[in-house]
PDB file of N, CA and C in Angstrom:
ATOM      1  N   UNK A   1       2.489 -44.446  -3.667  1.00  0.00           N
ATOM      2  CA  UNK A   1       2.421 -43.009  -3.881  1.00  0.00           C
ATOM      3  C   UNK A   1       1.539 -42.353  -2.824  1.00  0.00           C
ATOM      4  N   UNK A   2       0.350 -43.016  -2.773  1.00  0.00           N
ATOM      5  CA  UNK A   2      -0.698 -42.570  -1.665  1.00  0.00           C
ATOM      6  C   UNK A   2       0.203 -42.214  -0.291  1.00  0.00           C
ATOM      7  N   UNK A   3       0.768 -43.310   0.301  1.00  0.00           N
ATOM      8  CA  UNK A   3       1.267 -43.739   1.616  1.00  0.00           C
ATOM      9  C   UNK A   3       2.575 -42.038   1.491  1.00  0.00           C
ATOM     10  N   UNK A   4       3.201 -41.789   0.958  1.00  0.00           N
ATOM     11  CA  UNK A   4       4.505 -40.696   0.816  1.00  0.00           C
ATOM     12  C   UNK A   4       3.658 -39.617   0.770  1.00  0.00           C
ATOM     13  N   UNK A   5       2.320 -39.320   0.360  1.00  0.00           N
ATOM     14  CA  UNK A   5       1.092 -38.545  -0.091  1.00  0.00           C
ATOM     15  C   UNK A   5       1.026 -38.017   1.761  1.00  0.00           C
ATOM     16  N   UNK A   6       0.454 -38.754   2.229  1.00  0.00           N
ATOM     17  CA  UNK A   6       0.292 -38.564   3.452  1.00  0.00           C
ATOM     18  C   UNK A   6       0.709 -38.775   4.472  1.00  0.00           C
ATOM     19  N   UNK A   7       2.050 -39.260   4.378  1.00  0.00           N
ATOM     20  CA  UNK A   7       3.025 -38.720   5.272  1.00  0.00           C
ATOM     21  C   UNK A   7       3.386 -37.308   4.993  1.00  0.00           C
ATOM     22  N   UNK A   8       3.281 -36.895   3.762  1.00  0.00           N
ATOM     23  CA  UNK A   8       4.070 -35.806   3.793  1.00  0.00           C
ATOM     24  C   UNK A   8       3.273 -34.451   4.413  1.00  0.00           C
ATOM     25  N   UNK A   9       1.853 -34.877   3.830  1.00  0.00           N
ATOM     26  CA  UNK A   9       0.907 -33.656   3.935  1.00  0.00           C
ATOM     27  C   UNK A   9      -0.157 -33.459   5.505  1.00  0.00           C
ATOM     28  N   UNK A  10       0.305 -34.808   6.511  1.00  0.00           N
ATOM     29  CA  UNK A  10       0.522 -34.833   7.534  1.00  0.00           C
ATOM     30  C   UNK A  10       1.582 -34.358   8.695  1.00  0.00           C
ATOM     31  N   UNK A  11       2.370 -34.467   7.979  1.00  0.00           N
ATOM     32  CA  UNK A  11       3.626 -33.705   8.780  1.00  0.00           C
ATOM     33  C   UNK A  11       4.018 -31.852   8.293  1.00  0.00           C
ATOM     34  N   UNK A  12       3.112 -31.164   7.302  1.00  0.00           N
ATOM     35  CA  UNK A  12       2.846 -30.068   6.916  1.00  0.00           C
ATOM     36  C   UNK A  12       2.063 -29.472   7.674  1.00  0.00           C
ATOM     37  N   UNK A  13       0.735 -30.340   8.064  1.00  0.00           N
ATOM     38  CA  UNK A  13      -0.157 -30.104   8.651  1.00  0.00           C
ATOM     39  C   UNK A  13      -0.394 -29.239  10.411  1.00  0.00           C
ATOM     40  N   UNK A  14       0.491 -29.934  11.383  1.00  0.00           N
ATOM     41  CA  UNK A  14       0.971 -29.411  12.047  1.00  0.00           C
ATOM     42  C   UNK A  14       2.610 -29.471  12.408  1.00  0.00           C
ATOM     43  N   UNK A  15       3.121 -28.471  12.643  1.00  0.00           N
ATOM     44  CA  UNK A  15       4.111 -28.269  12.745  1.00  0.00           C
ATOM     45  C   UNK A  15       4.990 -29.308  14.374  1.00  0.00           C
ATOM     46  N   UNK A  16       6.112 -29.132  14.320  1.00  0.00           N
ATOM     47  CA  UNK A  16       6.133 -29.637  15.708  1.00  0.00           C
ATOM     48  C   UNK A  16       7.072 -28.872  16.525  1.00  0.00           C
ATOM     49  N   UNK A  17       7.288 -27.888  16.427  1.00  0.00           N
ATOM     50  CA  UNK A  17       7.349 -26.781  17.288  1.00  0.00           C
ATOM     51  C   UNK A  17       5.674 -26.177  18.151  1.00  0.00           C
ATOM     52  N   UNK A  18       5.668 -26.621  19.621  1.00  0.00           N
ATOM     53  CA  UNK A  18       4.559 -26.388  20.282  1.00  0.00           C
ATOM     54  C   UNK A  18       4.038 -25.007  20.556  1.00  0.00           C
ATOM     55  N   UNK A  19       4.535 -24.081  20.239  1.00  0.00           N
ATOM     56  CA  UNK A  19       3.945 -23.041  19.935  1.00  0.00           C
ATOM     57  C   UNK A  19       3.547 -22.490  18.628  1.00  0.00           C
ATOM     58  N   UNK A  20       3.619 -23.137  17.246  1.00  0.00           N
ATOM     59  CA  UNK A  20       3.031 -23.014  16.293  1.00  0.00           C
ATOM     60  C   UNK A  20       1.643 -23.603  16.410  1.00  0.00           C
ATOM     61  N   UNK A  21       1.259 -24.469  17.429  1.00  0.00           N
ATOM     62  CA  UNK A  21      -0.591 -24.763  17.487  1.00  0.00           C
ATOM     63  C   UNK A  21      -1.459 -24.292  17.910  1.00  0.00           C
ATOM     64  N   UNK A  22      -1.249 -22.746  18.401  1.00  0.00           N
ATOM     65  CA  UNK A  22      -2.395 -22.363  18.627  1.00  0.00           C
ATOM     66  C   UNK A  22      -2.444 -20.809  17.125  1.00  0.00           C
ATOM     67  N   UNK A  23      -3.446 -19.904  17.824  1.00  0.00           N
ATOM     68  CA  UNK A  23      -3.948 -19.103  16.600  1.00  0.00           C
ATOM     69  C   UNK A  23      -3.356 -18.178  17.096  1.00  0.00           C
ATOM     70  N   UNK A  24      -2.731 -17.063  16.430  1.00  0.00           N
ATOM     71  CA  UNK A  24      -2.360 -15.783  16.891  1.00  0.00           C
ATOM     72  C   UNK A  24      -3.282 -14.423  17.191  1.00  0.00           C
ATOM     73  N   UNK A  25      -2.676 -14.390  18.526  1.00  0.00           N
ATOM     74  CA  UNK A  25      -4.247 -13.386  19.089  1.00  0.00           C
ATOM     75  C   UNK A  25      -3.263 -11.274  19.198  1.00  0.00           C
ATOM     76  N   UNK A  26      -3.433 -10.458  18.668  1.00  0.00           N
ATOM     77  CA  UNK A  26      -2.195  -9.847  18.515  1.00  0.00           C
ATOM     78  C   UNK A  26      -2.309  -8.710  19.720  1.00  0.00           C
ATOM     79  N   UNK A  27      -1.385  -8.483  20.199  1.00  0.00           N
ATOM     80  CA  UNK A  27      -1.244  -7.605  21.446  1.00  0.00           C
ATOM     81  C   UNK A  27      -1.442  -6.310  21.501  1.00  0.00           C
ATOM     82  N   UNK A  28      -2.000  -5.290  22.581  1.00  0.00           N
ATOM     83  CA  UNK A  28      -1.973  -3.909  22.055  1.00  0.00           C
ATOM     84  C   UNK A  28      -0.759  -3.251  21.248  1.00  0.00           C
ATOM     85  N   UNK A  29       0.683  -3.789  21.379  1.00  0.00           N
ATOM     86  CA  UNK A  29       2.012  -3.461  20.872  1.00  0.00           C
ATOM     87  C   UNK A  29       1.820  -3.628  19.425  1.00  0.00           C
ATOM     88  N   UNK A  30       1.299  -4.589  18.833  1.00  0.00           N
ATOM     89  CA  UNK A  30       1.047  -5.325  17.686  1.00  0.00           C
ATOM     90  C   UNK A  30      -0.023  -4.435  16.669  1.00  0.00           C
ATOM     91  N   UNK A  31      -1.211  -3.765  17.631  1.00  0.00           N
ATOM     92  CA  UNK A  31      -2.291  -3.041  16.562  1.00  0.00           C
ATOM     93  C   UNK A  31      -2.056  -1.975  16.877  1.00  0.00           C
ATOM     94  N   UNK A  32      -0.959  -1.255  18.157  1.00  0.00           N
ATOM     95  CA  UNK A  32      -0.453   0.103  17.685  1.00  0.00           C
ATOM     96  C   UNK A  32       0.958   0.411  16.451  1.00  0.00           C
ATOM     97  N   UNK A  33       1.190  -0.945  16.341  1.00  0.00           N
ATOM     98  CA  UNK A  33       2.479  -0.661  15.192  1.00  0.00           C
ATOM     99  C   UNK A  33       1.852  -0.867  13.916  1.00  0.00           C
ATOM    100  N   UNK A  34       0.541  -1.556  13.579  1.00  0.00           N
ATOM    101  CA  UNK A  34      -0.390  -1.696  12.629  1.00  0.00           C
ATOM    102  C   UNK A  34      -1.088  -0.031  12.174  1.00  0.00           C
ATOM    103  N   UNK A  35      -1.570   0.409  13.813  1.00  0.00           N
ATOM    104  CA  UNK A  35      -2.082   2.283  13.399  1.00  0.00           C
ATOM    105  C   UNK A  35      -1.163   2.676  12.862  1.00  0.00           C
ATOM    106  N   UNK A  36      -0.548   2.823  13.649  1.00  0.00           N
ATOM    107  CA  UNK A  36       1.182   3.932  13.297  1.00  0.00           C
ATOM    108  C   UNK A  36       1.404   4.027  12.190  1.00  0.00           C
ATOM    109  N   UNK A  37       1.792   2.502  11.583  1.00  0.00           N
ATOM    110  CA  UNK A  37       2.256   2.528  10.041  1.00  0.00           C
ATOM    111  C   UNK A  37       0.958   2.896   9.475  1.00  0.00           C
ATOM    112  N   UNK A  38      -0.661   2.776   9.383  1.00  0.00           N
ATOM    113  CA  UNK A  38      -1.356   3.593   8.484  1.00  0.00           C
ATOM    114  C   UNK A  38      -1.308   4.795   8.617  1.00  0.00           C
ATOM    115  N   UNK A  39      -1.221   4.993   9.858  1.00  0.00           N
ATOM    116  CA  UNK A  39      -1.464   6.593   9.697  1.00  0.00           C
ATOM    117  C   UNK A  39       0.166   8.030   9.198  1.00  0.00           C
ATOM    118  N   UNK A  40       1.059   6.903   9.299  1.00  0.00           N
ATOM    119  CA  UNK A  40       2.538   7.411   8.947  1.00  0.00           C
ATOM    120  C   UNK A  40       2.004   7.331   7.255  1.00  0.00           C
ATOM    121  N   UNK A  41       1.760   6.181   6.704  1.00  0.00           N
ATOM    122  CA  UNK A  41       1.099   5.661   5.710  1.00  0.00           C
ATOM    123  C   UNK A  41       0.528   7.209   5.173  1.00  0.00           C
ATOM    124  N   UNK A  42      -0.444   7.721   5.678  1.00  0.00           N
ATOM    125  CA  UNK A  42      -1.808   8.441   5.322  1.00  0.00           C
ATOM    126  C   UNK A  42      -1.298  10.298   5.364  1.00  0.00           C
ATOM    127  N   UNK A  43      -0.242  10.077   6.648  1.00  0.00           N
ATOM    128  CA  UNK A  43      -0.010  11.122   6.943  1.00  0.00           C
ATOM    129  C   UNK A  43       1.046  11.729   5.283  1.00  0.00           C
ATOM    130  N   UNK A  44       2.066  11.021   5.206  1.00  0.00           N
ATOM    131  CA  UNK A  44       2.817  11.012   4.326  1.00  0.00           C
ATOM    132  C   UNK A  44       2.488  11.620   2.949  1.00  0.00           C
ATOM    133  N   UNK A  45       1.252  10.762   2.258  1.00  0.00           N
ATOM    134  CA  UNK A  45       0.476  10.465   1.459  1.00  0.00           C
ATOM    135  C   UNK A  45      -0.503  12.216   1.371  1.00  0.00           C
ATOM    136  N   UNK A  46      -0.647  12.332   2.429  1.00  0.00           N
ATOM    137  CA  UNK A  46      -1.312  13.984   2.275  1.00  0.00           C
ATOM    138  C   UNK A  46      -0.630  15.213   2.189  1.00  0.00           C
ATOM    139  N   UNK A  47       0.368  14.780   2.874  1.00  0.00           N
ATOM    140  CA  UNK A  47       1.741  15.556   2.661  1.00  0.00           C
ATOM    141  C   UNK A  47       2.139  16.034   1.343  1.00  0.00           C
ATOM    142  N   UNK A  48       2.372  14.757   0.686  1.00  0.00           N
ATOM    143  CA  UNK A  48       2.705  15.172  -0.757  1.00  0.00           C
ATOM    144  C   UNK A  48       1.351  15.361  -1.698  1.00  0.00           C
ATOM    145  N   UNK A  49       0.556  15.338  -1.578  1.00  0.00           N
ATOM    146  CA  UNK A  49      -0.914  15.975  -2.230  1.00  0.00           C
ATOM    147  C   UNK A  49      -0.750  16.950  -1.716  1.00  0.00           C
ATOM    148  N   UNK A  50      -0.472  17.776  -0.493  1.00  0.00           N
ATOM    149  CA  UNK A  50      -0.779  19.018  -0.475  1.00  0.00           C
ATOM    150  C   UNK A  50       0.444  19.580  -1.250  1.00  0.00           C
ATOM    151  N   UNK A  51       1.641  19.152  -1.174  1.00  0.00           N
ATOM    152  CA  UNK A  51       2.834  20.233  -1.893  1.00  0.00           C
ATOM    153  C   UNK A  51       3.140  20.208  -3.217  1.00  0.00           C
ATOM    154  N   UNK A  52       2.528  18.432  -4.041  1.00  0.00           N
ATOM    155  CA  UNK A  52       2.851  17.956  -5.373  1.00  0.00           C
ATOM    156  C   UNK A  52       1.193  17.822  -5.430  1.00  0.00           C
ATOM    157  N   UNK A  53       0.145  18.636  -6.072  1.00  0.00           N
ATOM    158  CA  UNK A  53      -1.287  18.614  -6.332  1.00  0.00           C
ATOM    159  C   UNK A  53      -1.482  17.815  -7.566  1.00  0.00           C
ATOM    160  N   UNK A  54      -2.569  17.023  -7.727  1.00  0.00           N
ATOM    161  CA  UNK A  54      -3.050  16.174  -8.830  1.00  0.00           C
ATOM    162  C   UNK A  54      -3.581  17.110  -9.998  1.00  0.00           C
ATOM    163  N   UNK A  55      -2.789  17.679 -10.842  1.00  0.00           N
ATOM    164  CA  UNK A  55      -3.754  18.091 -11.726  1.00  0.00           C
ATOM    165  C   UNK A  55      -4.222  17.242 -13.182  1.00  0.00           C
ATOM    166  N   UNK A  56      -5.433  17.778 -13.480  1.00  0.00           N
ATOM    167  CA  UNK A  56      -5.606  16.938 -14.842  1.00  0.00           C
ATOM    168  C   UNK A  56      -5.044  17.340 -15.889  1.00  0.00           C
ATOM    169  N   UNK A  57      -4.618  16.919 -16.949  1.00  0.00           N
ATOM    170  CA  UNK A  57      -3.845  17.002 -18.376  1.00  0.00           C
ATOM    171  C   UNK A  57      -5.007  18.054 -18.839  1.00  0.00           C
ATOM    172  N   UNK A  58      -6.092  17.976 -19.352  1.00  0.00           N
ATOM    173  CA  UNK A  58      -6.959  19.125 -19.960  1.00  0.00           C
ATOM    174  C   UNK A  58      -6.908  20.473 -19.727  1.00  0.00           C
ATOM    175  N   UNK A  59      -6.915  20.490 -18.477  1.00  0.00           N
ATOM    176  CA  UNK A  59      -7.302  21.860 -17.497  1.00  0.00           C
ATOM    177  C   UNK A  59      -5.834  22.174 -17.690  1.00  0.00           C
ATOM    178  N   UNK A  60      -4.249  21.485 -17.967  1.00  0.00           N
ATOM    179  CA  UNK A  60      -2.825  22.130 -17.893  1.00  0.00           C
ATOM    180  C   UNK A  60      -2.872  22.426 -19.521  1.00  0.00           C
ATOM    181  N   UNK A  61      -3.913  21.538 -20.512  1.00  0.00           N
ATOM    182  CA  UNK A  61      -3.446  21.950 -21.522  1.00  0.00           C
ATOM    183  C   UNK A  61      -4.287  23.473 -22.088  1.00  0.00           C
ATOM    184  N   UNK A  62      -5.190  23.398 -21.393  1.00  0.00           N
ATOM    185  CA  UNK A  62      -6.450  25.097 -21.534  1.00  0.00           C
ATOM    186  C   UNK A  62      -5.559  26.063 -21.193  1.00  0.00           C
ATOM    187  N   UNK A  63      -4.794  25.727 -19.971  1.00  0.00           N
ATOM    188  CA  UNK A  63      -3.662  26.434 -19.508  1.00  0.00           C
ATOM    189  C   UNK A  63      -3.008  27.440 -20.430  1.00  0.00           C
ATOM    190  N   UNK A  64      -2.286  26.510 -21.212  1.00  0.00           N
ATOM    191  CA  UNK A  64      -1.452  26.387 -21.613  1.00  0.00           C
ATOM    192  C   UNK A  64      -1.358  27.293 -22.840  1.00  0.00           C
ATOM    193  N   UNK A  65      -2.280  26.930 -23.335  1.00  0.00           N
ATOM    194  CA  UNK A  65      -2.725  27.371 -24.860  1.00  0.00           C
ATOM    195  C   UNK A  65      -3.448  29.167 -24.497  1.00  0.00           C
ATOM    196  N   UNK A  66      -3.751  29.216 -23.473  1.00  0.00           N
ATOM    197  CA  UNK A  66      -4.608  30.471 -23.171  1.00  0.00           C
ATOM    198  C   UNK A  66      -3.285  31.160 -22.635  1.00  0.00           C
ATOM    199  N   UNK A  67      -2.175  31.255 -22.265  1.00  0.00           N
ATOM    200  CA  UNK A  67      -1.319  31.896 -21.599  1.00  0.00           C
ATOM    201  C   UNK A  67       0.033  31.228 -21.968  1.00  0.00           C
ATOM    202  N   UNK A  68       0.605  30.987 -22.796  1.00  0.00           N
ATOM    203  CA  UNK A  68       1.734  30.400 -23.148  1.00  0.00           C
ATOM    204  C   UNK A  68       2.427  31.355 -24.434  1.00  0.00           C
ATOM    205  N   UNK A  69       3.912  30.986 -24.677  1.00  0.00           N
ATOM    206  CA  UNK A  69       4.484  31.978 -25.364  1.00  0.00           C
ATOM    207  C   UNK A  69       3.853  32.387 -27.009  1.00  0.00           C
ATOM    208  N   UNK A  70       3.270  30.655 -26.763  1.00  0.00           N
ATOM    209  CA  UNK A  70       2.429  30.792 -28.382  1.00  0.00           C
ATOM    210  C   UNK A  70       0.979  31.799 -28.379  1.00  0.00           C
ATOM    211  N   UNK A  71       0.597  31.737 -26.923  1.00  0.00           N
ATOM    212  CA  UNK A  71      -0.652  32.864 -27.081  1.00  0.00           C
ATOM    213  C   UNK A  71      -0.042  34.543 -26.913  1.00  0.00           C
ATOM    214  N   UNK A  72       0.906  34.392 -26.972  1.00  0.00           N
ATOM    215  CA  UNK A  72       1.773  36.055 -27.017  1.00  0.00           C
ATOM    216  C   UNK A  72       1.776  36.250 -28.368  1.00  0.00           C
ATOM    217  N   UNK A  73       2.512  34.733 -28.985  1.00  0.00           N
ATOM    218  CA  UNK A  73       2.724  35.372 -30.193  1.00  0.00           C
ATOM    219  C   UNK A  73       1.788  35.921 -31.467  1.00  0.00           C
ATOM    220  N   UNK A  74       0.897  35.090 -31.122  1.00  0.00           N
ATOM    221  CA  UNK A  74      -0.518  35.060 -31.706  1.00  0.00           C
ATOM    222  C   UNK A  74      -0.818  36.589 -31.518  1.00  0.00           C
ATOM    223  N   UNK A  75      -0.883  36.867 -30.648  1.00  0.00           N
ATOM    224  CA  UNK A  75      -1.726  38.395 -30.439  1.00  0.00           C
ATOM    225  C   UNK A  75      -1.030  39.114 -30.229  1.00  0.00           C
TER     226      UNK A  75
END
């Protein structure tokens, strides 16, 4: 069992395609497509906060109750 143990987890270990042994070092092409997508990311993301706004449930329900058809009818 041992011996199949480590053949196997030896041949996992490194690959044998010779360009899988070294470490990946990433190119300016590589950390401008990394910005891009955050800031497409970020840009996006503010976009719809500015046109779809976060409001809280309390403050829509004060709203609501202070100016709604039921506060017409009331008064």
């Amino acid at each position: 069992w041992f011996e199949r143990f480590v053949i196997i987890v030896t041949s996992l270990h490194r690959d044998y395609i010779p360009s899988s042994w070294s470490m990946f070092h990433p190119t300016f092409v590589d950390i401008g497509i990394f910005l891009g997508t955050i800031g497409i990311f970020f840009t996006l993301f503010l976009l719809f906060s500015r046109f779809f706004p976060v409001l809280a449930l309390n403050e829509l329900k004060s709203i609501l109750k202070s100016s709604g058809d039921n506060y017409k009818k009331q008064h």
